[in-house]
PDB file of N, CA and C in Angstrom:
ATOM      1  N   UNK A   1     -19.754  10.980  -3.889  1.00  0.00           N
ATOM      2  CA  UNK A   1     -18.615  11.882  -3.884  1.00  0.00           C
ATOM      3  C   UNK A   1     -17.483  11.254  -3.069  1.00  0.00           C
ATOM      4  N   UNK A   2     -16.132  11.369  -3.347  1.00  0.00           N
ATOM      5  CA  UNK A   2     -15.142  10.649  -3.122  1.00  0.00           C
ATOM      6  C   UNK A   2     -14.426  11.557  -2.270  1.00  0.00           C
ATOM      7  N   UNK A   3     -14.022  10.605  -0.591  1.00  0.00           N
ATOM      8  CA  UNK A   3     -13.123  12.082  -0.172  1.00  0.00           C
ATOM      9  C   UNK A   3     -11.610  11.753  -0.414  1.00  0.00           C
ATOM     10  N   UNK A   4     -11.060  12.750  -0.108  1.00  0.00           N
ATOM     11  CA  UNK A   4      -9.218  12.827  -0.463  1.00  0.00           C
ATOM     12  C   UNK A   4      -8.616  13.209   0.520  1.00  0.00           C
ATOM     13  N   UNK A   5      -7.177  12.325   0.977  1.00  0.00           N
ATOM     14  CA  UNK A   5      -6.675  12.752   1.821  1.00  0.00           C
ATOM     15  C   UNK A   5      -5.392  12.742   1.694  1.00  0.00           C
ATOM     16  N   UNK A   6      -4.231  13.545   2.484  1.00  0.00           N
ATOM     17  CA  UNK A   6      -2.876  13.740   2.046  1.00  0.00           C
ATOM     18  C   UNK A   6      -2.091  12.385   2.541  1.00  0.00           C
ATOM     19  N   UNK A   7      -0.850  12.699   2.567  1.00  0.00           N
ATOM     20  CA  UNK A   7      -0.173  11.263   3.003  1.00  0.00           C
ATOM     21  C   UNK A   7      -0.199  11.094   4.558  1.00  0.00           C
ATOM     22  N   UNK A   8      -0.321  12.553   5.424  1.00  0.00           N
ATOM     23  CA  UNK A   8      -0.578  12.324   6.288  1.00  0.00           C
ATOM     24  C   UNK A   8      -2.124  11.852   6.989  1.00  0.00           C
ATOM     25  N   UNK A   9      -2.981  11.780   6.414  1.00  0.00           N
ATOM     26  CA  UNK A   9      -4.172  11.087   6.167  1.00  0.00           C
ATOM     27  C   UNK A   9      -5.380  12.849   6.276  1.00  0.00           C
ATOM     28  N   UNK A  10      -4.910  13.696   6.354  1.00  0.00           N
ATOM     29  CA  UNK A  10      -6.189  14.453   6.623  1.00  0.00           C
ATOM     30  C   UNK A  10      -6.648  14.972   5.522  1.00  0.00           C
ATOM     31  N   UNK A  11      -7.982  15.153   5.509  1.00  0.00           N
ATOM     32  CA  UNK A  11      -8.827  15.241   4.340  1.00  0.00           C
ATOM     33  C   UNK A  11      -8.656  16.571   3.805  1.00  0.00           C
ATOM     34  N   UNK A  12      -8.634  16.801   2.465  1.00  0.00           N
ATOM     35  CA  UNK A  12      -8.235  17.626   1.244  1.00  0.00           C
ATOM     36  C   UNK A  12      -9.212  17.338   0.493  1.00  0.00           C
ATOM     37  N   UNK A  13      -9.154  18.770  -0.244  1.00  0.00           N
ATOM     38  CA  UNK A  13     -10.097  18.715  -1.326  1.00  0.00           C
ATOM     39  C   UNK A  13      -9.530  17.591  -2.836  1.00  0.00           C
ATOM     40  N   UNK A  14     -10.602  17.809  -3.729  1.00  0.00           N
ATOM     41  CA  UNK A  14      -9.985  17.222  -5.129  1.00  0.00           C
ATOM     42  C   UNK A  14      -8.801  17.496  -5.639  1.00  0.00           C
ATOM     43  N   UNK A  15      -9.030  19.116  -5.770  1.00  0.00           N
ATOM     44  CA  UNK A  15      -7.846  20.259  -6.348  1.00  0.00           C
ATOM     45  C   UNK A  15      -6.444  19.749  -5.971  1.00  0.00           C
ATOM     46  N   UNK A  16      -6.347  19.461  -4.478  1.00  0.00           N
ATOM     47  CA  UNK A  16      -5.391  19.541  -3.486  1.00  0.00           C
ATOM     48  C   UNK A  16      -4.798  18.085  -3.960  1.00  0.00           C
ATOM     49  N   UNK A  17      -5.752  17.267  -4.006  1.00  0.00           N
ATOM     50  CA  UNK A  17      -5.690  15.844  -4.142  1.00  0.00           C
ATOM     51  C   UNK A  17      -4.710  15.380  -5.313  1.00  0.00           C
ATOM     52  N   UNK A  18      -5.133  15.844  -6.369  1.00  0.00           N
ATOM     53  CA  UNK A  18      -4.553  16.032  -7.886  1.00  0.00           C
ATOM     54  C   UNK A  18      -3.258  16.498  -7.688  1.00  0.00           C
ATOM     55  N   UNK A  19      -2.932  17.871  -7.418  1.00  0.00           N
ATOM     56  CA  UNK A  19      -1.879  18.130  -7.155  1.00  0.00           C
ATOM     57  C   UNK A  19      -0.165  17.490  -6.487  1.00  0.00           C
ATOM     58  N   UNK A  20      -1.006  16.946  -5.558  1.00  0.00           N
ATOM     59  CA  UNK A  20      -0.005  15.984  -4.441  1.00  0.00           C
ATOM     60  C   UNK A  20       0.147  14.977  -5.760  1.00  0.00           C
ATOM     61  N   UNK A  21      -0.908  14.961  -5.908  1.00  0.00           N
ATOM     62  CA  UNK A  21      -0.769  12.938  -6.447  1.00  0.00           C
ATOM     63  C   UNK A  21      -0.008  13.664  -8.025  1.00  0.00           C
ATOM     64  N   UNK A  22       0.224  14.333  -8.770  1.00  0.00           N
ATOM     65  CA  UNK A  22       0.999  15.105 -10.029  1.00  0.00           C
ATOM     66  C   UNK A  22       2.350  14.946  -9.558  1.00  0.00           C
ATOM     67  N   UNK A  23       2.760  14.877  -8.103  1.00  0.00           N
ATOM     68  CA  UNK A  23       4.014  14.848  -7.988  1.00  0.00           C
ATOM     69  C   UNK A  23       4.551  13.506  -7.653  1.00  0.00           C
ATOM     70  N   UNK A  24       3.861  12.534  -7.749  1.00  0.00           N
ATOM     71  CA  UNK A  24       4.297  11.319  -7.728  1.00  0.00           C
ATOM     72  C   UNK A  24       3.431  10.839  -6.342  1.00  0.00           C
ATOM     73  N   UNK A  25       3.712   9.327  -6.361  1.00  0.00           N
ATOM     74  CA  UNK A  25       2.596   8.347  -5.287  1.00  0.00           C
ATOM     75  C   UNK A  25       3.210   7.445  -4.950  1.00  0.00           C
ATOM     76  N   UNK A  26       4.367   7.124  -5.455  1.00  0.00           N
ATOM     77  CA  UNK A  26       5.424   5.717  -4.690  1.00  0.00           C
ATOM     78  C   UNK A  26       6.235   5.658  -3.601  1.00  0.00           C
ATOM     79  N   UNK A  27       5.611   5.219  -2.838  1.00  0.00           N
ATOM     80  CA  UNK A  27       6.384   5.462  -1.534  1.00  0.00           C
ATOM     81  C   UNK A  27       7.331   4.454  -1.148  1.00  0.00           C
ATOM     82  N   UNK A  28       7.995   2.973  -1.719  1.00  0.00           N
ATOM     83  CA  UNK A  28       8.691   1.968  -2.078  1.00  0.00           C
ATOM     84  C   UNK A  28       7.996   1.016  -3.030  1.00  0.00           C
ATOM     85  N   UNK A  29       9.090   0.489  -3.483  1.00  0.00           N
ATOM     86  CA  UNK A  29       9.360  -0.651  -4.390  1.00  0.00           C
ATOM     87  C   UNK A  29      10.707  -1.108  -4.567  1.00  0.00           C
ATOM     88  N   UNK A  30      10.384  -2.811  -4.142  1.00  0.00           N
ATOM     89  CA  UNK A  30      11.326  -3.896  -4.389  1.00  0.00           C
ATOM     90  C   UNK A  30      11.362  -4.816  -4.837  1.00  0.00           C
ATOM     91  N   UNK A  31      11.980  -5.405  -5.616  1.00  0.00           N
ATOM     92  CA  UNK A  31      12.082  -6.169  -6.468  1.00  0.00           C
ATOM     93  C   UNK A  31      12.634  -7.565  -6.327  1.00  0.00           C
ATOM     94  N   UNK A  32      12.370  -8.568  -5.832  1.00  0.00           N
ATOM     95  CA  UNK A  32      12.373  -9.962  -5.443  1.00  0.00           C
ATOM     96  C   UNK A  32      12.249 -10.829  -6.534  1.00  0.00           C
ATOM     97  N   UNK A  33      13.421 -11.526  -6.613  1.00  0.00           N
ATOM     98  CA  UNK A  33      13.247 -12.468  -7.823  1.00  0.00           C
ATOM     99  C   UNK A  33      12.323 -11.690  -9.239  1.00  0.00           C
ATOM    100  N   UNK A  34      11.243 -12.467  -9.100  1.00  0.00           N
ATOM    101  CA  UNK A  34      10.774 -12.031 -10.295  1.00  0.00           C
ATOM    102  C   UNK A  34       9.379 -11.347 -10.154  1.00  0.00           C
ATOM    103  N   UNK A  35       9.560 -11.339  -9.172  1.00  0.00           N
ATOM    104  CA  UNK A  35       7.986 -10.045  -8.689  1.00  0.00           C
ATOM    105  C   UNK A  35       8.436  -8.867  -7.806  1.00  0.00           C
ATOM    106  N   UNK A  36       7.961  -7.907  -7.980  1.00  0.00           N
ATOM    107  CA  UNK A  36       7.769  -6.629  -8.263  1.00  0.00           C
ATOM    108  C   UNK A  36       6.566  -6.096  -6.650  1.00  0.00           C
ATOM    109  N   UNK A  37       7.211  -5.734  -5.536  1.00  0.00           N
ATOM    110  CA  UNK A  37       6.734  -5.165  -4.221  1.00  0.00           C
ATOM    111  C   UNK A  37       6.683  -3.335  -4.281  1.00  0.00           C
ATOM    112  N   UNK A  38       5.375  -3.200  -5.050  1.00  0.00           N
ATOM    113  CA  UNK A  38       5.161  -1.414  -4.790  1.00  0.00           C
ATOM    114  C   UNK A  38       4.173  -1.117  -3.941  1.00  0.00           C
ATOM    115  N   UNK A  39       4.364  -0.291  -3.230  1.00  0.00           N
ATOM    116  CA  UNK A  39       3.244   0.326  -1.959  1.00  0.00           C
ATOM    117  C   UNK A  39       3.590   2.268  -2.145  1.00  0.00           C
ATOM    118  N   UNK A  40       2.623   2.478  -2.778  1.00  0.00           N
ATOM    119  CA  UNK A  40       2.038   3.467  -3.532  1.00  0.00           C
ATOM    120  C   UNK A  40       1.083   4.697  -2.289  1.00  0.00           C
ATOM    121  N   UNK A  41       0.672   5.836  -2.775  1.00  0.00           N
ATOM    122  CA  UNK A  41       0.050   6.538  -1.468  1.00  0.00           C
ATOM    123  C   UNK A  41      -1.309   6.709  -2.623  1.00  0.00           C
ATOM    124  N   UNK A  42      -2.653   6.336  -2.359  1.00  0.00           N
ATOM    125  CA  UNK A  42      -3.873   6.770  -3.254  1.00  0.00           C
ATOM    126  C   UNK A  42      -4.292   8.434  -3.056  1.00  0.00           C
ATOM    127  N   UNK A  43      -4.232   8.384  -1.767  1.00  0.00           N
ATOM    128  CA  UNK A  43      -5.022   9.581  -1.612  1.00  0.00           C
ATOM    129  C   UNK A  43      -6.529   9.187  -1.266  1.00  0.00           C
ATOM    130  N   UNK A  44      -7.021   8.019  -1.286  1.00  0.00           N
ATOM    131  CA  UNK A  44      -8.580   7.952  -0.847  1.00  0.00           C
ATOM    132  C   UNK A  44      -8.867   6.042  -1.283  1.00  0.00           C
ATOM    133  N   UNK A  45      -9.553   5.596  -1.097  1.00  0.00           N
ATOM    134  CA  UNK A  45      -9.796   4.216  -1.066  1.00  0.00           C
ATOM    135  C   UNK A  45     -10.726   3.440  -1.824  1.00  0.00           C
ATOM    136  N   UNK A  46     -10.707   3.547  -3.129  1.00  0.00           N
ATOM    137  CA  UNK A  46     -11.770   2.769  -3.972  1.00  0.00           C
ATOM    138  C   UNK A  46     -12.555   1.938  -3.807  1.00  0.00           C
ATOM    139  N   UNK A  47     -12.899   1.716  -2.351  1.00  0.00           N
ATOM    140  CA  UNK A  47     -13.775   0.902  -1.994  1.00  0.00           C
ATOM    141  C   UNK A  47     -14.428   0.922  -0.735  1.00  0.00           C
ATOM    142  N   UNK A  48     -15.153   0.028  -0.078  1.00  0.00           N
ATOM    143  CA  UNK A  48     -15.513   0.531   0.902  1.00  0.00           C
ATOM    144  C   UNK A  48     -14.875   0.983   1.900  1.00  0.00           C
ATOM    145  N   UNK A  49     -15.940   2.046   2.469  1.00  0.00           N
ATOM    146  CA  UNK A  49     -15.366   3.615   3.161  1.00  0.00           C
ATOM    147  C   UNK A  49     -15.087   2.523   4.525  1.00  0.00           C
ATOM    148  N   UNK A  50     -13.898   3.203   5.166  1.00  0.00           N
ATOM    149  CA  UNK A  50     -14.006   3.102   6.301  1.00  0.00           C
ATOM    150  C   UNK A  50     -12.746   4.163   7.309  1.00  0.00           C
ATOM    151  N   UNK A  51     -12.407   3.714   8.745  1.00  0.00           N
ATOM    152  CA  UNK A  51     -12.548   4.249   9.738  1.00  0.00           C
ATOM    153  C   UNK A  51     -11.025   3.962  10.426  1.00  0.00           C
ATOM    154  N   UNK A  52      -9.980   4.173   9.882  1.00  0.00           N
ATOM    155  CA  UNK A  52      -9.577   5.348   9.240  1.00  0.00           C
ATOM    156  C   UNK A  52      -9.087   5.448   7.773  1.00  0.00           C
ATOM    157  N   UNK A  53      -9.855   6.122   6.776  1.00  0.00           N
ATOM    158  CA  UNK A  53      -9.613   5.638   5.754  1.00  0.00           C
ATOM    159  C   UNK A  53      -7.993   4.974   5.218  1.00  0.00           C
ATOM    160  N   UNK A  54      -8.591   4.188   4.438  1.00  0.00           N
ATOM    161  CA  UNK A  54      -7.289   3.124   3.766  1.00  0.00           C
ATOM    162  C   UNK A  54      -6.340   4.233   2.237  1.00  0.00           C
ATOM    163  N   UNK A  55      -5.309   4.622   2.342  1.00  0.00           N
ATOM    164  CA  UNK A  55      -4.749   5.511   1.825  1.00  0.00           C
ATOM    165  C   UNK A  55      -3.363   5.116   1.013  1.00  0.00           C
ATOM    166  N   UNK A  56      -2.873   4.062   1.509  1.00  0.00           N
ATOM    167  CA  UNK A  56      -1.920   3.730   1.213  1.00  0.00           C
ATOM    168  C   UNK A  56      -2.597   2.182   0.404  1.00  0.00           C
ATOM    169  N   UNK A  57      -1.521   1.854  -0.406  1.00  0.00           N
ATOM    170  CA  UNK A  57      -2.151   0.312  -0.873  1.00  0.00           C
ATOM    171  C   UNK A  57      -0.250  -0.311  -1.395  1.00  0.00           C
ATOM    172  N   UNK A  58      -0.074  -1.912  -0.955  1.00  0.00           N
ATOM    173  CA  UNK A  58       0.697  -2.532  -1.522  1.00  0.00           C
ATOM    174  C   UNK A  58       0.122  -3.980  -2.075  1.00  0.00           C
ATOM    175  N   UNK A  59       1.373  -3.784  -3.588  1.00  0.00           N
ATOM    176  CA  UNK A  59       0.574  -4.947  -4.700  1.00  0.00           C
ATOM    177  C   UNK A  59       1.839  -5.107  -4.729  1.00  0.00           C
ATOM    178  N   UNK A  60       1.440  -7.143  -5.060  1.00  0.00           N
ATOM    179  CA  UNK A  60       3.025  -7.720  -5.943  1.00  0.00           C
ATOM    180  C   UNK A  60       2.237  -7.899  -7.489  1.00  0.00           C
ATOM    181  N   UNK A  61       3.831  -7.650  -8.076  1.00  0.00           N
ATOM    182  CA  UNK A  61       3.212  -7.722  -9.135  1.00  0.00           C
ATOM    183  C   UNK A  61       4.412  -9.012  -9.507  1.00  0.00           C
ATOM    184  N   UNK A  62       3.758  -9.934 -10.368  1.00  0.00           N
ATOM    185  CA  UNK A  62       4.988 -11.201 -10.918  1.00  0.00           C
ATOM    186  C   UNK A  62       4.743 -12.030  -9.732  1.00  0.00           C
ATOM    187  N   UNK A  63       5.463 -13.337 -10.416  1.00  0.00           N
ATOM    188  CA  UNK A  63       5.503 -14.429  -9.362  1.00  0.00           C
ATOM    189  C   UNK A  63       4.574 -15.045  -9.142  1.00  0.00           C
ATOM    190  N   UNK A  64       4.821 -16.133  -7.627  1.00  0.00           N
ATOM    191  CA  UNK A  64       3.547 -16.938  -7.318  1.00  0.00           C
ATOM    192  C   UNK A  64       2.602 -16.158  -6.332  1.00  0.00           C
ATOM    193  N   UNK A  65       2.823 -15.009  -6.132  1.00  0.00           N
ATOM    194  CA  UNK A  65       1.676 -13.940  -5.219  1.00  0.00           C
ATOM    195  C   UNK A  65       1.595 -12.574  -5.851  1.00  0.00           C
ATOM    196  N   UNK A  66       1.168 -13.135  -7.385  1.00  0.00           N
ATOM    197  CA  UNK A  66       0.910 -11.982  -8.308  1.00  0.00           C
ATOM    198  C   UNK A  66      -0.026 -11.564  -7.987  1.00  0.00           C
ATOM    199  N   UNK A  67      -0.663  -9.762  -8.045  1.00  0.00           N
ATOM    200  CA  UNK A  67      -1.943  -9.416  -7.287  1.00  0.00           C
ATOM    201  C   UNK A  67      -2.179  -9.522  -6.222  1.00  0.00           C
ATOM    202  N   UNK A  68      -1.646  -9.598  -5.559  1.00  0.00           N
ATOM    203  CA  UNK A  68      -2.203  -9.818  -4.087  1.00  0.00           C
ATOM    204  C   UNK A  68      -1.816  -8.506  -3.220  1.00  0.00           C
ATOM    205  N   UNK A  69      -2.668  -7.936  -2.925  1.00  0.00           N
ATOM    206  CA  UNK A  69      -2.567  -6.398  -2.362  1.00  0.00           C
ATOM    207  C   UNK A  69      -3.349  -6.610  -1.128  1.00  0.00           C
ATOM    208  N   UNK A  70      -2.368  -5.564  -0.415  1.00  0.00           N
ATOM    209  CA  UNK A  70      -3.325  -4.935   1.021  1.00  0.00           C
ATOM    210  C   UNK A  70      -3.061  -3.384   0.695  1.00  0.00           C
ATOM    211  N   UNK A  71      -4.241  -3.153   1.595  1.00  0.00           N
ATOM    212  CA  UNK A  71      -4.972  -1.296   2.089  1.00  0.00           C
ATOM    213  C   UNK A  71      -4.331  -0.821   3.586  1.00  0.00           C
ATOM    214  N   UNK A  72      -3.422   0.452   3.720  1.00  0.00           N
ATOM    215  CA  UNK A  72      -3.311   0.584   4.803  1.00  0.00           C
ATOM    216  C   UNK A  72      -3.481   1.786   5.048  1.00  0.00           C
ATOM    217  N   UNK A  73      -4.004   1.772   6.596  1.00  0.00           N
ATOM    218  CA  UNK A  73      -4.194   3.330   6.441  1.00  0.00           C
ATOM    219  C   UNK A  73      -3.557   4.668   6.858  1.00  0.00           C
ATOM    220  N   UNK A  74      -2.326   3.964   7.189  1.00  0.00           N
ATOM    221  CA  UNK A  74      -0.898   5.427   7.947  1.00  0.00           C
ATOM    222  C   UNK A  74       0.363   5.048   6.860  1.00  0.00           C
ATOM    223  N   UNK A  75       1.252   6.246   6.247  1.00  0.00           N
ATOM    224  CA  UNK A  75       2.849   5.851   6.003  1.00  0.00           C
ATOM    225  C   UNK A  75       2.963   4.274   6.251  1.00  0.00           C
ATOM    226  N   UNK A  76       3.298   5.215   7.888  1.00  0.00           N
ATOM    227  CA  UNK A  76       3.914   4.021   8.641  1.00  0.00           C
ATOM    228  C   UNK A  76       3.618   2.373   8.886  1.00  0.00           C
ATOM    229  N   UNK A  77       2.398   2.534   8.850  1.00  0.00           N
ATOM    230  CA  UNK A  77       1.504   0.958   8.365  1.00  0.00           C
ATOM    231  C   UNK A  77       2.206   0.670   7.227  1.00  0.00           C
ATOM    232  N   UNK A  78       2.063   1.510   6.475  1.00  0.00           N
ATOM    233  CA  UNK A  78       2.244   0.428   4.784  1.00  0.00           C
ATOM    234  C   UNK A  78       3.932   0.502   4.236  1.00  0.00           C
ATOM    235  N   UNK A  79       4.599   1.199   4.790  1.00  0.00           N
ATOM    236  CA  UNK A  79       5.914   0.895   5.118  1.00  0.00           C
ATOM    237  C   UNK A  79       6.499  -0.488   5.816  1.00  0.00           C
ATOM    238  N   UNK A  80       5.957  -0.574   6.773  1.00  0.00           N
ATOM    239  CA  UNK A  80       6.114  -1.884   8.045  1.00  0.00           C
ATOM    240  C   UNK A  80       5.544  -3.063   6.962  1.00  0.00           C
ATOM    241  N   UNK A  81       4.394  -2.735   6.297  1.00  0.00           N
ATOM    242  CA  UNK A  81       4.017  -3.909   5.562  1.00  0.00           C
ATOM    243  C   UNK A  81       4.416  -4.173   4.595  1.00  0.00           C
ATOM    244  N   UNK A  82       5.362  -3.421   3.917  1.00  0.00           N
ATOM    245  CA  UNK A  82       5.916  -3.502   2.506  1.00  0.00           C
ATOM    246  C   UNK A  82       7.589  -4.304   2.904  1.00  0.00           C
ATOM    247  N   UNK A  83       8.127  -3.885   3.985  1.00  0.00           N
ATOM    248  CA  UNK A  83       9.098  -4.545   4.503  1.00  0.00           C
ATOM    249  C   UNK A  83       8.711  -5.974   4.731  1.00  0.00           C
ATOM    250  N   UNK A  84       7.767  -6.790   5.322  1.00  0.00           N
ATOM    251  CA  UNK A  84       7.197  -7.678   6.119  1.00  0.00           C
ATOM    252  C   UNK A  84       7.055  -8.687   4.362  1.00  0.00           C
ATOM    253  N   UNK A  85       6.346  -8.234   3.912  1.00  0.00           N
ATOM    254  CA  UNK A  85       5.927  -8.514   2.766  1.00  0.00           C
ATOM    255  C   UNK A  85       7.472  -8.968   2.038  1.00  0.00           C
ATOM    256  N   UNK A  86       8.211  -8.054   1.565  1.00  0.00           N
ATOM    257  CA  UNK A  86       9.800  -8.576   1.369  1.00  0.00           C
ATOM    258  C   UNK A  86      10.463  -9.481   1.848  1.00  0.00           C
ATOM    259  N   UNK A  87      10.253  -9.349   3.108  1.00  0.00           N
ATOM    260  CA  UNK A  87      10.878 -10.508   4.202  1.00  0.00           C
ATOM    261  C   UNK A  87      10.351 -11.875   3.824  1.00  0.00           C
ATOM    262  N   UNK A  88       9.125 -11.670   3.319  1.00  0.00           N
ATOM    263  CA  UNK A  88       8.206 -13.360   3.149  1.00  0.00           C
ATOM    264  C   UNK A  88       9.060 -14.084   2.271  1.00  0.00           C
ATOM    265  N   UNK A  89       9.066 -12.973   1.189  1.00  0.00           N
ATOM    266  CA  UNK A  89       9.627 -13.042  -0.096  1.00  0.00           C
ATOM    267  C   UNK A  89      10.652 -13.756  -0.425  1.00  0.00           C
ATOM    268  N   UNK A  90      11.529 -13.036   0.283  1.00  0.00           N
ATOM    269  CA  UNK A  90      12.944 -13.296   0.257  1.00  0.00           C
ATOM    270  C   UNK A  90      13.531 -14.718   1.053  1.00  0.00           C
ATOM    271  N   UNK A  91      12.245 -15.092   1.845  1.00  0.00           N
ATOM    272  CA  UNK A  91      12.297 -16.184   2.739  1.00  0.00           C
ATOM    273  C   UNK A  91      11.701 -17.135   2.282  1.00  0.00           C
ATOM    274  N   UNK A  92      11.164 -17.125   1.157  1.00  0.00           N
ATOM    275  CA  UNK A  92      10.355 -18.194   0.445  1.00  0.00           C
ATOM    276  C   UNK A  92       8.694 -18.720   1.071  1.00  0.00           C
ATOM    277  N   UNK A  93       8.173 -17.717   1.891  1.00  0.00           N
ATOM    278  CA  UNK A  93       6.976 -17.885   2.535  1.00  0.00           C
ATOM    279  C   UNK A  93       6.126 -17.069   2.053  1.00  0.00           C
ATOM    280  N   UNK A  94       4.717 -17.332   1.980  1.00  0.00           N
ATOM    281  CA  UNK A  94       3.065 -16.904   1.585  1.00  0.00           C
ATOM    282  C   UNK A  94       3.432 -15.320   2.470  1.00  0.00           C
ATOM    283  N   UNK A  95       3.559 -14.228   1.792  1.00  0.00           N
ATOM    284  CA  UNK A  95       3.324 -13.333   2.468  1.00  0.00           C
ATOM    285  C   UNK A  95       1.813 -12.942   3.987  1.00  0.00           C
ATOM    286  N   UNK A  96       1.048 -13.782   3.276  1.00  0.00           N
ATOM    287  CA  UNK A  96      -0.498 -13.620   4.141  1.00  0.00           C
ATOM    288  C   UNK A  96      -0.067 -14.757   5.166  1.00  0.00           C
ATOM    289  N   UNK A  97       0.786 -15.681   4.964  1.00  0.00           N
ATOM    290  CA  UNK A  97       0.600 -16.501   6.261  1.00  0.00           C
ATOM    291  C   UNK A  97       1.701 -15.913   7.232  1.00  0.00           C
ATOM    292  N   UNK A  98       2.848 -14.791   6.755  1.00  0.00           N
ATOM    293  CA  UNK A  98       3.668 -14.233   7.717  1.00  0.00           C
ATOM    294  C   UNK A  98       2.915 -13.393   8.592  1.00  0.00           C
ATOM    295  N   UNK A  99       2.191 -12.593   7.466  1.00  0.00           N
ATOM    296  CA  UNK A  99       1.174 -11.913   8.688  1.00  0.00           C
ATOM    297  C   UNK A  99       0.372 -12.795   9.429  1.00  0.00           C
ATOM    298  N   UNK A 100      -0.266 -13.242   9.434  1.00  0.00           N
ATOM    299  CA  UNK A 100      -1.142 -14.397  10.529  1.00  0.00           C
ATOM    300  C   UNK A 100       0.223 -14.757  11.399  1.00  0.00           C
ATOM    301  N   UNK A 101       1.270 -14.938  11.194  1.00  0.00           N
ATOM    302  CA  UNK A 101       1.874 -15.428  12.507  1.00  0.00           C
ATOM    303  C   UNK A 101       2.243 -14.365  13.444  1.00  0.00           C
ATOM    304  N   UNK A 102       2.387 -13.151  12.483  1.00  0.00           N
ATOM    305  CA  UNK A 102       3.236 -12.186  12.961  1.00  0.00           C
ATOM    306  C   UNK A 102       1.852 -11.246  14.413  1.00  0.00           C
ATOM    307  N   UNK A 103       0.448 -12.025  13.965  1.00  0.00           N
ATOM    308  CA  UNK A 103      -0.758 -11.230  15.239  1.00  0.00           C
ATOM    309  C   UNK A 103      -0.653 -12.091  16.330  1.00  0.00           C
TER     310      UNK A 103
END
């Protein structure tokens, strides 16, 4: 059984779940050259569970870092990372190696 949680991360039923997510799930998207930066809200984490669940998710789509997604688990996390992620972008750098410099 799958749990659900709102954007502010606390847990909701299915019903509740559906609902939110009927009114839309995109919380940004930008568009860089020729790939495509969306960071979306799930509502729950298709994969393994963890502590505090992962709720948010950003994917590029296009380009040379097509697919390449991270799981976050606040807004505010996957906001900060969807910016960060742009910045790589726009700077001509491996998004994953900005983060490694940026810890």
């Amino acid at each position: 059984m799958a749990d659900y949680f709102d954007w502010g991360g606390a847990r909701i039923t299915e019903e509740a779940w559906a609902t939110i997510r009927a009114e839309g799930n995109r919380l940004c998207r930008t568009v860089v050259g020729p790939a495509a930066v969306s960071t979306v809200w799930l509502g729950y984490h298709p994969g393994i569970p963890s502590d505090p669940p992962l709720i948010f998710e950003t994917m590029i789509f296009g380009g040379d870092y097509d697919c390449r997604e991270w799981a976050h688990a606040t807004r505010r996390e996957a906001e900060e990372n969807h910016l960060r992620i742009v910045q790589a972008l726009l700077a001509g750098r491996d998004p994953d190696e900005e983060k490694a410099a940026a810890l």
